[in-house]
N, C-alpha and C. Protein backbone atom coordinates (compact mmCIF):
# COMPACT_ATOMS: atom_id res chain seq x y z
N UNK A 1 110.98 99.88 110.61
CA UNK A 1 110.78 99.46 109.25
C UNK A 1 112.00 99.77 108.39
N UNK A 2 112.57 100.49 108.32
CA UNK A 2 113.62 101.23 107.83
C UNK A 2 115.02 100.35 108.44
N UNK A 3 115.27 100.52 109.41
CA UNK A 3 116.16 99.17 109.60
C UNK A 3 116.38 98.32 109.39
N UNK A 4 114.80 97.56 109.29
CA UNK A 4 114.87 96.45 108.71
C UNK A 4 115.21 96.22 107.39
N UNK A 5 114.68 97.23 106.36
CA UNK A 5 115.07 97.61 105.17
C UNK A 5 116.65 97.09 104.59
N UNK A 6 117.40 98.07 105.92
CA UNK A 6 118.64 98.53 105.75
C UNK A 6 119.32 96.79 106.28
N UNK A 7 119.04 96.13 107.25
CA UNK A 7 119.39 95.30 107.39
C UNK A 7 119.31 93.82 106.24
N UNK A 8 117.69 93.60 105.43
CA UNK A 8 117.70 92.93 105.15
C UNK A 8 118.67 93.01 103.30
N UNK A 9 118.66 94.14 103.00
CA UNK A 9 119.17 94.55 101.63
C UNK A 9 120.56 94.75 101.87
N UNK A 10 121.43 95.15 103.15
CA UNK A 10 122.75 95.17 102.91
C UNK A 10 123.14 94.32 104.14
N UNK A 11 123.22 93.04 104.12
CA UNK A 11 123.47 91.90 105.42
C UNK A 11 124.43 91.20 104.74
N UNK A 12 125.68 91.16 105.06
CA UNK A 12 126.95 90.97 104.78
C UNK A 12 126.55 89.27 104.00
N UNK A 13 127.07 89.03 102.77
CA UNK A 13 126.57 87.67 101.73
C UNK A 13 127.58 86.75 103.01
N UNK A 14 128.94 87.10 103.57
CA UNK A 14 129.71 85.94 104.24
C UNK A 14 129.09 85.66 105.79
N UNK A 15 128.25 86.71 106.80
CA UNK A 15 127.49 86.04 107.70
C UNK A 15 125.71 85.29 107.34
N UNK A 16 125.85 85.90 106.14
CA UNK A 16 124.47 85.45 105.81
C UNK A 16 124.42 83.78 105.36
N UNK A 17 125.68 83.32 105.39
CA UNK A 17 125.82 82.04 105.07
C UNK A 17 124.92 81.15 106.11
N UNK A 18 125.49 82.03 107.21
CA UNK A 18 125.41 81.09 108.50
C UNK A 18 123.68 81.95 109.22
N UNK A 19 123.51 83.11 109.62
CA UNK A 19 122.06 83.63 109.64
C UNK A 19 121.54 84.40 108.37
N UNK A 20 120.52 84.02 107.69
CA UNK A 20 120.08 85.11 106.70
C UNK A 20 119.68 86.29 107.42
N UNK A 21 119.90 87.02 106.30
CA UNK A 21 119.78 88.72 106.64
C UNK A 21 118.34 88.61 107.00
N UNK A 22 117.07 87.84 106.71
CA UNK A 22 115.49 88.45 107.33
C UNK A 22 115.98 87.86 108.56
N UNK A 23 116.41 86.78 108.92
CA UNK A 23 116.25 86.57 110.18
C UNK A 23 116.93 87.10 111.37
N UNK A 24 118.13 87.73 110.70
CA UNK A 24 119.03 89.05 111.97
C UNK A 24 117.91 90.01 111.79
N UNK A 25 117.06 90.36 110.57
CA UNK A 25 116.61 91.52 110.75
C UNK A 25 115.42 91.18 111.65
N UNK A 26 114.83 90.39 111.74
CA UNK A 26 113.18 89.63 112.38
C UNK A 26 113.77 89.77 114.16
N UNK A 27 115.18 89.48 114.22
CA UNK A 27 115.66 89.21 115.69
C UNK A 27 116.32 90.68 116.56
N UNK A 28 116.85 91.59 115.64
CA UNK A 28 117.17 92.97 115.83
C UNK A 28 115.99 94.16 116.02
N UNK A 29 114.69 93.78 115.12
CA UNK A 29 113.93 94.80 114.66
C UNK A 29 112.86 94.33 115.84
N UNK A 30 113.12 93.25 116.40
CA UNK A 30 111.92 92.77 117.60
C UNK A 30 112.48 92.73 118.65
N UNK A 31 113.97 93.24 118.72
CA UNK A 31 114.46 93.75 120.23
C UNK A 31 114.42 94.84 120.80
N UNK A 32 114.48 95.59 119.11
CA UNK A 32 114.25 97.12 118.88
C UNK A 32 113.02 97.51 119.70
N UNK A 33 111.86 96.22 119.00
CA UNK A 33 110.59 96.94 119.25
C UNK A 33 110.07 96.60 120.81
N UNK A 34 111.06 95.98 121.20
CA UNK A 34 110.33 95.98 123.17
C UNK A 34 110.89 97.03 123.61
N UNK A 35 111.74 97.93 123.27
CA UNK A 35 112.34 98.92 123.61
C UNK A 35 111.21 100.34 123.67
N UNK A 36 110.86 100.50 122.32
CA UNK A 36 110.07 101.36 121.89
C UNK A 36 108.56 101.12 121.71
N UNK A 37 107.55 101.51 121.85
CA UNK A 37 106.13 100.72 121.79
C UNK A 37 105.51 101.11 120.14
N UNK A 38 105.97 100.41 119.67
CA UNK A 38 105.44 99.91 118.00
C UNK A 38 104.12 98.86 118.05
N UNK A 39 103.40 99.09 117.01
CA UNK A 39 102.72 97.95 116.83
C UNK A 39 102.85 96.45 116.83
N UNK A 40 102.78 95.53 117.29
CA UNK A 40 103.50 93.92 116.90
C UNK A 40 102.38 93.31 116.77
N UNK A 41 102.64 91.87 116.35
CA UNK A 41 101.73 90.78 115.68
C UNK A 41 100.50 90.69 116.98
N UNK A 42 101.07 90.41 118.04
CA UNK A 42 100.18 90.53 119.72
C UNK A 42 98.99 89.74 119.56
N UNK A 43 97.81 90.23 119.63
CA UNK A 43 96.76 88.93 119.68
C UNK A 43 96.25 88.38 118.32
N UNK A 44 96.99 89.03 117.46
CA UNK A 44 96.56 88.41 115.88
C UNK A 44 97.55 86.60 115.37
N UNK A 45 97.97 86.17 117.35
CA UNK A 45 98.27 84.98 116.75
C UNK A 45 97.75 84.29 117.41
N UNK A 46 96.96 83.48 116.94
CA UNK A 46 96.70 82.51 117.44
C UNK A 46 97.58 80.99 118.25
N UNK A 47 97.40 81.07 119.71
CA UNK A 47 98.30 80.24 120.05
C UNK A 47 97.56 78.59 120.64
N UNK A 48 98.06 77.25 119.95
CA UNK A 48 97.85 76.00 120.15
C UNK A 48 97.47 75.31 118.92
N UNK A 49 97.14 74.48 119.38
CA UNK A 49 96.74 73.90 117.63
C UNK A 49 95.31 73.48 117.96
N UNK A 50 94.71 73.69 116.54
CA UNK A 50 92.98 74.40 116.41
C UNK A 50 92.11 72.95 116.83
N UNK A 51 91.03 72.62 116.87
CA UNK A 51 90.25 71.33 117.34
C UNK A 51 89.73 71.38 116.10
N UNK A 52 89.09 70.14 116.44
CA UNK A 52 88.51 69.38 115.12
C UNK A 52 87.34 70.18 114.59
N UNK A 53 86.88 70.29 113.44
CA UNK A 53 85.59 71.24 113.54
C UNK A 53 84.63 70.19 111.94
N UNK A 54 84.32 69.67 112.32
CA UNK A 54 82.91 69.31 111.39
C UNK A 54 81.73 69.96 110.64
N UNK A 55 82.26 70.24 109.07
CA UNK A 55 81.14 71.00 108.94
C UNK A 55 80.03 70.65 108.73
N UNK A 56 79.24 71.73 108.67
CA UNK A 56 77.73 71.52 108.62
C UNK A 56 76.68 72.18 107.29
N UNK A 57 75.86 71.34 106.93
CA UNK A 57 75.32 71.62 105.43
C UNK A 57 73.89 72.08 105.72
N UNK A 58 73.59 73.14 105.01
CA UNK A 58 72.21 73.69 104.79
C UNK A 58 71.59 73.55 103.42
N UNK A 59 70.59 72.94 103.34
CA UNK A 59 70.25 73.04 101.95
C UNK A 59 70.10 74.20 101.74
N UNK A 60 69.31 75.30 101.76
CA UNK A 60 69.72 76.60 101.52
C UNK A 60 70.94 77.67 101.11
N UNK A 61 72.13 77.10 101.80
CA UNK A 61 73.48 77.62 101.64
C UNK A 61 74.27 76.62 100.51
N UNK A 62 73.53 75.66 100.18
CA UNK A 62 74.43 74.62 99.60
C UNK A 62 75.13 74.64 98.42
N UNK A 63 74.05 75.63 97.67
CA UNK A 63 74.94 75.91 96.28
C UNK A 63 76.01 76.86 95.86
N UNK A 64 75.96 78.32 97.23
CA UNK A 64 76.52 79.19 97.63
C UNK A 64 78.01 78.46 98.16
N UNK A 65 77.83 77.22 98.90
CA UNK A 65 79.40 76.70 99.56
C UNK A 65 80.16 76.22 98.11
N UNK A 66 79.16 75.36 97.47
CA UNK A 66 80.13 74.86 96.21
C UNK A 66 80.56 75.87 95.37
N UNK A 67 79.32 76.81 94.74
CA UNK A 67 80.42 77.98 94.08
C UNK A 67 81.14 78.76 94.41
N UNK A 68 81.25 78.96 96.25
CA UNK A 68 82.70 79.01 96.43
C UNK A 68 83.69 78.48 96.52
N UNK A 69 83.56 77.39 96.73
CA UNK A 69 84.24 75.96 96.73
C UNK A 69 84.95 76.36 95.25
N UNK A 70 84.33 76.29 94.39
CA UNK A 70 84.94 76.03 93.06
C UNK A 70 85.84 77.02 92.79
N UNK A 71 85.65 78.99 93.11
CA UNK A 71 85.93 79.76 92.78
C UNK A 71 87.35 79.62 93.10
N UNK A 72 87.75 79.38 94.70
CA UNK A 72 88.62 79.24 95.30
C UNK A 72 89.61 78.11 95.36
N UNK A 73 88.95 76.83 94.79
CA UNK A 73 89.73 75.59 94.01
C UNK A 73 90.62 76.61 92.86
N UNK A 74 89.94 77.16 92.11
CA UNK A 74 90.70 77.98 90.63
C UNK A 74 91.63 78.64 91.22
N UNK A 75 90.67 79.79 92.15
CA UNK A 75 92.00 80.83 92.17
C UNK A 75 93.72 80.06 92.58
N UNK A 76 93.23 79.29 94.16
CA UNK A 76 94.40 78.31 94.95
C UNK A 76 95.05 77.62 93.33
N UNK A 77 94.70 77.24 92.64
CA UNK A 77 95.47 76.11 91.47
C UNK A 77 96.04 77.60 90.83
N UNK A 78 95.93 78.53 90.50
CA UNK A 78 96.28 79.26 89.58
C UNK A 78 97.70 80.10 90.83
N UNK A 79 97.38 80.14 91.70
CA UNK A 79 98.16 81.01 92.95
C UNK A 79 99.32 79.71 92.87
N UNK A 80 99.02 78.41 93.08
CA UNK A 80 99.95 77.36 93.33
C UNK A 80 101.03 77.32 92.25
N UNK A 81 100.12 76.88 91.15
CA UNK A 81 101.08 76.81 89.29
C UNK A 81 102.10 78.18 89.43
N UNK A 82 101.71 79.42 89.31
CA UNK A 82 102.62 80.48 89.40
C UNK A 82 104.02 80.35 90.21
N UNK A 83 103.58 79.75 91.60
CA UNK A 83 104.38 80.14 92.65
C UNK A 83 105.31 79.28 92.29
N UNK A 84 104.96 77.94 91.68
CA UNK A 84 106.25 76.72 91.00
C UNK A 84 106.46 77.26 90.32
N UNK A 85 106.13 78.18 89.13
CA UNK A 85 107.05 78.31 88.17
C UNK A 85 107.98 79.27 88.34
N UNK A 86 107.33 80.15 89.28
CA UNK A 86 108.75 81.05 89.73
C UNK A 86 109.83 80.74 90.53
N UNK A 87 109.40 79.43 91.32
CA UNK A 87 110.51 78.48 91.95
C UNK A 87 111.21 77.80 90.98
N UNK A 88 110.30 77.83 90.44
CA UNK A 88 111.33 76.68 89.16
C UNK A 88 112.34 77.32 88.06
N UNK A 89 111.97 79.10 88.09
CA UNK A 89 112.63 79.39 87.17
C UNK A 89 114.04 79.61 88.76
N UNK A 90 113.87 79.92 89.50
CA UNK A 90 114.81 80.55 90.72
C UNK A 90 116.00 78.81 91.32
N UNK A 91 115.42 77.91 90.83
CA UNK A 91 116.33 76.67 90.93
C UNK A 91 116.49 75.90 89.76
N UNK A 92 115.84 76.58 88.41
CA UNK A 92 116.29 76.26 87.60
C UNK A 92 115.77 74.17 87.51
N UNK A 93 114.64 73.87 87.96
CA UNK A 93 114.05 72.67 87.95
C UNK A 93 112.58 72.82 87.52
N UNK A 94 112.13 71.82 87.39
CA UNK A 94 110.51 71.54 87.06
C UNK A 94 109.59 70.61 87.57
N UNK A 95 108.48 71.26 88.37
CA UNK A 95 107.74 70.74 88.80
C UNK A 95 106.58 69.98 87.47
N UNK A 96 105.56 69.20 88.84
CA UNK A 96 104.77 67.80 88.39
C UNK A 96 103.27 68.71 89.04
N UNK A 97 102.58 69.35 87.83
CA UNK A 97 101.67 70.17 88.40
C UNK A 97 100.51 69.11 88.88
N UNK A 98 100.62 68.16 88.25
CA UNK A 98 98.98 66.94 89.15
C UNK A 98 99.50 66.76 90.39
N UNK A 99 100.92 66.74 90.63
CA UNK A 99 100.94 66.47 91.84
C UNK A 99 101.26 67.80 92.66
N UNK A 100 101.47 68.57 92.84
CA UNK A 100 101.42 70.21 93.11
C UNK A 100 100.13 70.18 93.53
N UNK A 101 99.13 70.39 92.60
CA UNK A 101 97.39 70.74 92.55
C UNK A 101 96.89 69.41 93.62
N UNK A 102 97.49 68.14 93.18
CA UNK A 102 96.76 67.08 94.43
C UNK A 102 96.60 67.35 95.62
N UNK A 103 98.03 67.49 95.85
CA UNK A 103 98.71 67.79 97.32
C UNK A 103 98.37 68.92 97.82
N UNK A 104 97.79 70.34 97.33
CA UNK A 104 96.87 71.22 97.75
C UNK A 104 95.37 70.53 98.03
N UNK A 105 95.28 70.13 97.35
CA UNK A 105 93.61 69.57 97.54
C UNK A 105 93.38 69.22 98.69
N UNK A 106 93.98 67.73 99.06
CA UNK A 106 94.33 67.31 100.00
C UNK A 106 94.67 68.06 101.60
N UNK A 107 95.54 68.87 101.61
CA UNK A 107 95.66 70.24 101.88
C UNK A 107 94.42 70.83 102.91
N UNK A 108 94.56 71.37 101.58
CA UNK A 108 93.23 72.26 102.19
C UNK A 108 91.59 71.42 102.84
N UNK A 109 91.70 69.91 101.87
CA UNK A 109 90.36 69.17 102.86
C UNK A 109 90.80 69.50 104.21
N UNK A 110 91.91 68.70 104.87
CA UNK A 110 92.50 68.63 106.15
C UNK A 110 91.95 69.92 106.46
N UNK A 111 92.86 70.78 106.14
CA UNK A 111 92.97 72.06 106.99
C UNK A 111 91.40 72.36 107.05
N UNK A 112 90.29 72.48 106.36
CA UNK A 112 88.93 72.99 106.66
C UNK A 112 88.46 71.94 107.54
N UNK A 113 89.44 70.94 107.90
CA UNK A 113 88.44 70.13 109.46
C UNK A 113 88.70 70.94 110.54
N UNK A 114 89.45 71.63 110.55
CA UNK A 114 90.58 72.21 111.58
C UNK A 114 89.74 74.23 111.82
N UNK A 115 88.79 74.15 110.57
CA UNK A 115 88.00 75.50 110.69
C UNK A 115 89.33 76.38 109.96
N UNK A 116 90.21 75.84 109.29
CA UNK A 116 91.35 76.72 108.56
C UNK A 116 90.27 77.68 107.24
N UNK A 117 91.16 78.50 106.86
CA UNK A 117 90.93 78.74 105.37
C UNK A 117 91.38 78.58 104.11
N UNK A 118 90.97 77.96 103.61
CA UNK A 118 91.91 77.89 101.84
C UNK A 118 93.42 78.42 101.84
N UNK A 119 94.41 77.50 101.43
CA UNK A 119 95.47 78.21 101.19
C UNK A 119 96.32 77.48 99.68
N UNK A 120 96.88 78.18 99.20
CA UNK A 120 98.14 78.24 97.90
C UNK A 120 99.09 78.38 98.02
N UNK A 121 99.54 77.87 96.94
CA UNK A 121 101.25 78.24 96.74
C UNK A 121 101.27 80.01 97.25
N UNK A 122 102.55 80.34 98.42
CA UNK A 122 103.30 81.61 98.94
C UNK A 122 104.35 81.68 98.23
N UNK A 123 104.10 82.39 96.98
CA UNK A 123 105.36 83.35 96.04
C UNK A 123 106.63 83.32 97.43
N UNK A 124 105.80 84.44 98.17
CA UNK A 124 107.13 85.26 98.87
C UNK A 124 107.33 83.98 99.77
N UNK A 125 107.00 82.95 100.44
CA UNK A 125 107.68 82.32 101.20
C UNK A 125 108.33 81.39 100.83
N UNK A 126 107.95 80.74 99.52
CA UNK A 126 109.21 80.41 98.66
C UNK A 126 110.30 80.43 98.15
N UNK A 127 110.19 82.04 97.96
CA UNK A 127 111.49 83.04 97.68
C UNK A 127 112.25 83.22 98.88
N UNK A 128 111.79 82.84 99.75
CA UNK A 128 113.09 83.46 100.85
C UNK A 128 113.47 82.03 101.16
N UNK A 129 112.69 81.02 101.01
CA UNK A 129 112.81 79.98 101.69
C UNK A 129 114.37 79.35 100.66
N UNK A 130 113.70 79.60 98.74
CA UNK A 130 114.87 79.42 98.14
C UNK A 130 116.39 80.43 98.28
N UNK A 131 116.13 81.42 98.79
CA UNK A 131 117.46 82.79 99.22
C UNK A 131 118.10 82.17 99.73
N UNK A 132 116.91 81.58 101.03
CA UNK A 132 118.28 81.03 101.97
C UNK A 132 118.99 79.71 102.00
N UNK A 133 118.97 79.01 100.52
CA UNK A 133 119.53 77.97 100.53
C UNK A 133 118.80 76.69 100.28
N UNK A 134 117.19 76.80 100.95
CA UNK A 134 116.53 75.76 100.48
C UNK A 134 116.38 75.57 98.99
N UNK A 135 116.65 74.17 98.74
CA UNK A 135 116.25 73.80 97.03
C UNK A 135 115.65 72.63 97.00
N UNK A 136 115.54 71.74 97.97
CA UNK A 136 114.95 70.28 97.94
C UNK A 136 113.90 70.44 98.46
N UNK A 137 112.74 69.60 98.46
CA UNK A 137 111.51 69.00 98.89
C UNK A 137 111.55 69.41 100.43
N UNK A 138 112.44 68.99 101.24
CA UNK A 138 112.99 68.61 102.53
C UNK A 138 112.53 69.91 103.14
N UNK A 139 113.37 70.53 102.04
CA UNK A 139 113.57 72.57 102.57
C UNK A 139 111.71 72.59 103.10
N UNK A 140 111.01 72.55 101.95
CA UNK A 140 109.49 73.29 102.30
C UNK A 140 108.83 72.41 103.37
N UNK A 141 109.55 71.08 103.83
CA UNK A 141 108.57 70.29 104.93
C UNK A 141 109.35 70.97 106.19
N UNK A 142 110.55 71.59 105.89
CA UNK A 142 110.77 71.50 107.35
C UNK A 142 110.31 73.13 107.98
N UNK A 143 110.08 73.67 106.53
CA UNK A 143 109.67 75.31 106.69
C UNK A 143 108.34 75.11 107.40
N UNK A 144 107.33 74.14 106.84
CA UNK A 144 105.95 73.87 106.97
C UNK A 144 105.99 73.80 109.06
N UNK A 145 107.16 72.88 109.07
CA UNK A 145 107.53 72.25 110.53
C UNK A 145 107.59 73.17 111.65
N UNK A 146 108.89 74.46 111.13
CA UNK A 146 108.94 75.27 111.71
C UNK A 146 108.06 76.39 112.32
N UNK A 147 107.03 76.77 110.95
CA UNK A 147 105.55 77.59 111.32
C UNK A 147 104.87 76.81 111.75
N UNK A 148 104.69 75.38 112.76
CA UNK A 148 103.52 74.88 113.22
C UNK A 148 104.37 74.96 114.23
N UNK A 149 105.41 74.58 114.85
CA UNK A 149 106.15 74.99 115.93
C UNK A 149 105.92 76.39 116.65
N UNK A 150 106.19 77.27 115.81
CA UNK A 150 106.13 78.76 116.38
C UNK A 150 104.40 79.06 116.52
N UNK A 151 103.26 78.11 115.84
CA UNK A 151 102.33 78.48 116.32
C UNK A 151 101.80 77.57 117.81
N UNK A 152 102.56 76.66 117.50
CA UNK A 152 102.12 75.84 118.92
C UNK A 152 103.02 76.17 120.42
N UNK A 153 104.30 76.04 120.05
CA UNK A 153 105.36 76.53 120.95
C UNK A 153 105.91 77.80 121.16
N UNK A 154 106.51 78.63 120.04
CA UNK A 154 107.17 80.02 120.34
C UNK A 154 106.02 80.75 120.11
N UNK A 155 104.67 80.88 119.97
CA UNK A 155 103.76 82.12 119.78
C UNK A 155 104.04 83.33 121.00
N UNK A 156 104.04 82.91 122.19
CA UNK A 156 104.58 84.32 122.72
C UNK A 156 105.83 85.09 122.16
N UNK A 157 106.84 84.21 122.00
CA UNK A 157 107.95 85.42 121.28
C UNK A 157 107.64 86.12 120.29
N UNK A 158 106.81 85.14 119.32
CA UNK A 158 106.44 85.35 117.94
C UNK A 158 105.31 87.04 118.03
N UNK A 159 104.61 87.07 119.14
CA UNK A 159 103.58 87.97 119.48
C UNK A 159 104.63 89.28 119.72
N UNK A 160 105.99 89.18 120.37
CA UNK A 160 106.51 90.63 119.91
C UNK A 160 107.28 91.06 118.98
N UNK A 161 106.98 90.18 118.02
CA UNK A 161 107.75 90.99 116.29
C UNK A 161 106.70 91.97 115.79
N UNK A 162 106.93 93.43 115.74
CA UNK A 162 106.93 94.16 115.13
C UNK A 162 106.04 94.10 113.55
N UNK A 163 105.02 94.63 113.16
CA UNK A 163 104.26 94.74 112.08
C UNK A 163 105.79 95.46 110.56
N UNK A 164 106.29 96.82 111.74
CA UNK A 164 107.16 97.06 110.31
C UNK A 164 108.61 96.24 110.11
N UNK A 165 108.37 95.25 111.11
CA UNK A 165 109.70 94.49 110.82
C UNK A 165 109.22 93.55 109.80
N UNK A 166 107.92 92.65 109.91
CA UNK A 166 107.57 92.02 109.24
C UNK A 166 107.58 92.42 107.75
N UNK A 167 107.04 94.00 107.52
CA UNK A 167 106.85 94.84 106.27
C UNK A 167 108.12 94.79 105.78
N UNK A 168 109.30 95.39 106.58
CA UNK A 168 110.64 95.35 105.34
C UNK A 168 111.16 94.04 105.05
N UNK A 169 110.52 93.35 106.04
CA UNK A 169 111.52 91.60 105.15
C UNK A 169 110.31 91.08 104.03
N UNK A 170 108.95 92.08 104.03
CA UNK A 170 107.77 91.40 103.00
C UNK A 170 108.49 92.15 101.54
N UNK A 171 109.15 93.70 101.57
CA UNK A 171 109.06 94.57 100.79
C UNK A 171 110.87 93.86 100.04
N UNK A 172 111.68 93.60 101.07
CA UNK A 172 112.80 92.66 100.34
C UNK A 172 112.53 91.67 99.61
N UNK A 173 111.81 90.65 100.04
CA UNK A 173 111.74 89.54 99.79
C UNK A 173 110.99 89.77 98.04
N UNK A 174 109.36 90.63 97.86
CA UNK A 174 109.24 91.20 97.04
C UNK A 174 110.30 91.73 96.03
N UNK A 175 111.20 91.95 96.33
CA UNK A 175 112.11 93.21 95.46
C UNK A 175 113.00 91.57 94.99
N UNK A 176 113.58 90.74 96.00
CA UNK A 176 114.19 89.57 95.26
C UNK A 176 113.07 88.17 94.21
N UNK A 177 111.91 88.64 94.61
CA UNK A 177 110.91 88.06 93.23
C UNK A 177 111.50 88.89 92.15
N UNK A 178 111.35 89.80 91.69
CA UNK A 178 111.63 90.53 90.64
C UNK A 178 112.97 89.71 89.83
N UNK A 179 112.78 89.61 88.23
CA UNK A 179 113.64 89.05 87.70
C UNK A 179 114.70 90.12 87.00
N UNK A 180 115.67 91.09 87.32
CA UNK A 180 116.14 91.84 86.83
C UNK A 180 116.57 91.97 85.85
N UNK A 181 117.40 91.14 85.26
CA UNK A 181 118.51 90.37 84.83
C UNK A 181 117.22 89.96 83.41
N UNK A 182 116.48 89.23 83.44
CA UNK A 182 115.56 89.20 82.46
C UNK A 182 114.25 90.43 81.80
N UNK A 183 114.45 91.52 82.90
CA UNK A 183 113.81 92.76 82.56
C UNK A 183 114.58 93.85 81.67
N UNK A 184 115.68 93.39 82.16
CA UNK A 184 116.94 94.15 81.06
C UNK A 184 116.70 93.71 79.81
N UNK A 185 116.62 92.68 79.46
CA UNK A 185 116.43 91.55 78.20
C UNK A 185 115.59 91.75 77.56
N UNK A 186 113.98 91.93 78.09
CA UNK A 186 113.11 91.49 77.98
C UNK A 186 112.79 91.67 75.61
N UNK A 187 112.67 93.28 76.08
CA UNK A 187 112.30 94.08 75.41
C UNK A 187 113.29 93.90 73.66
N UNK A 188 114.10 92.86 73.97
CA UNK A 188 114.60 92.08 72.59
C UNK A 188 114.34 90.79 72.45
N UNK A 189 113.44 90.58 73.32
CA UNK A 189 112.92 88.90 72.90
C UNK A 189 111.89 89.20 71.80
N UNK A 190 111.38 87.68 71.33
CA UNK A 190 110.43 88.04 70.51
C UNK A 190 108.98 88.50 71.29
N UNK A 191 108.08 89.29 70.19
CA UNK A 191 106.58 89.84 71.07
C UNK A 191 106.17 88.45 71.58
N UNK A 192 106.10 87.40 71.16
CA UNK A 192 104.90 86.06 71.19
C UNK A 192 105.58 85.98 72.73
């Protein structure tokens, strides 16, 4: 964990052009860990891609699915809006929230054929995704590309990365959300 730390916070800005610092640290800290017996991701991944799953309605449960349905429509739209605007303040562009919120909807129908669970805009996988250079549309389809790859194809490698390798590139990536530079500031803007 600590390595990784050390790797992902001081990873030289002129090789990081070419590998970002999480990903020397994701590839160092999981060579580390076949060495030494650490905890790793291991059967918490699921490997292939999921079958079709059809759900099924109880009148009894029915009003219980929609008000979760709804709860979790809010929270996902409120998790999504955030995560653009902190992309948007980090590239300095502006998103089209009907179409943001659509394209989750959509989303997530799919994915619950599949027996998935609800998902939102990822703050932190945005942030690294923008660190390392992504700024276009392109960037998040091919990120999307890459995690269905590693769950269909590389899941065995993927099964020996390390829990605290994962933790110091979660606890960096965290620390580069933070707006510094506007926390210095803050406290002479106006209250409103």
């Amino acid at each position: 964990g600590l390595l990784t730390l050390a790797l992902v916070f001081f990873w030289p800005k002129a090789i990081g052009k070419f590998i970002p610092g999480a990903l020397a640290a994701l590839i160092i800290g999981s060579l580390l860990g076949l060495l030494v017996n650490v905890p790793t991701i291991g059967d918490d991944l699921v490997v292939g891609f999921p079958s079709l799953v059809l759900p099924g309605f109880e009148r009894e449960t029915a009003f219980l699915v929609v008000e979760a349905a709804i709860i979790l429509a809010l929270l996902g739209s409120i998790d999504s809006l955030l995560t653009s605007l902190v992309a948007d303040n980090a590239t300095r562009t502006r998103h089209e929230s009907n179409k943001e919120l659509f394209g989750q909807g959509i989303g997530n129908a799919v994915a619950g054929l599949f027996g998935a669970i609800p998902g939102a805009g990822a703050t932190m996988r945005t942030m690294v995704n923008i660190r390392t250079g992504g700024s276009t549309r392109l960037s998040g389809m091919i990120h999307s590309l890459l995690l269905l790859t590693v769950v269909i194809a590389l899941a065995p490698l993927a099964r020996a990365i390390p829990h605290a390798v994962l933790a110091g590139i979660l606890i960096k990536v965290g620390w580069d959300i933070i707006d510094v530079v506007y926390l210095k500031r803050a406290h002479k803007g106006p209250r409103w």
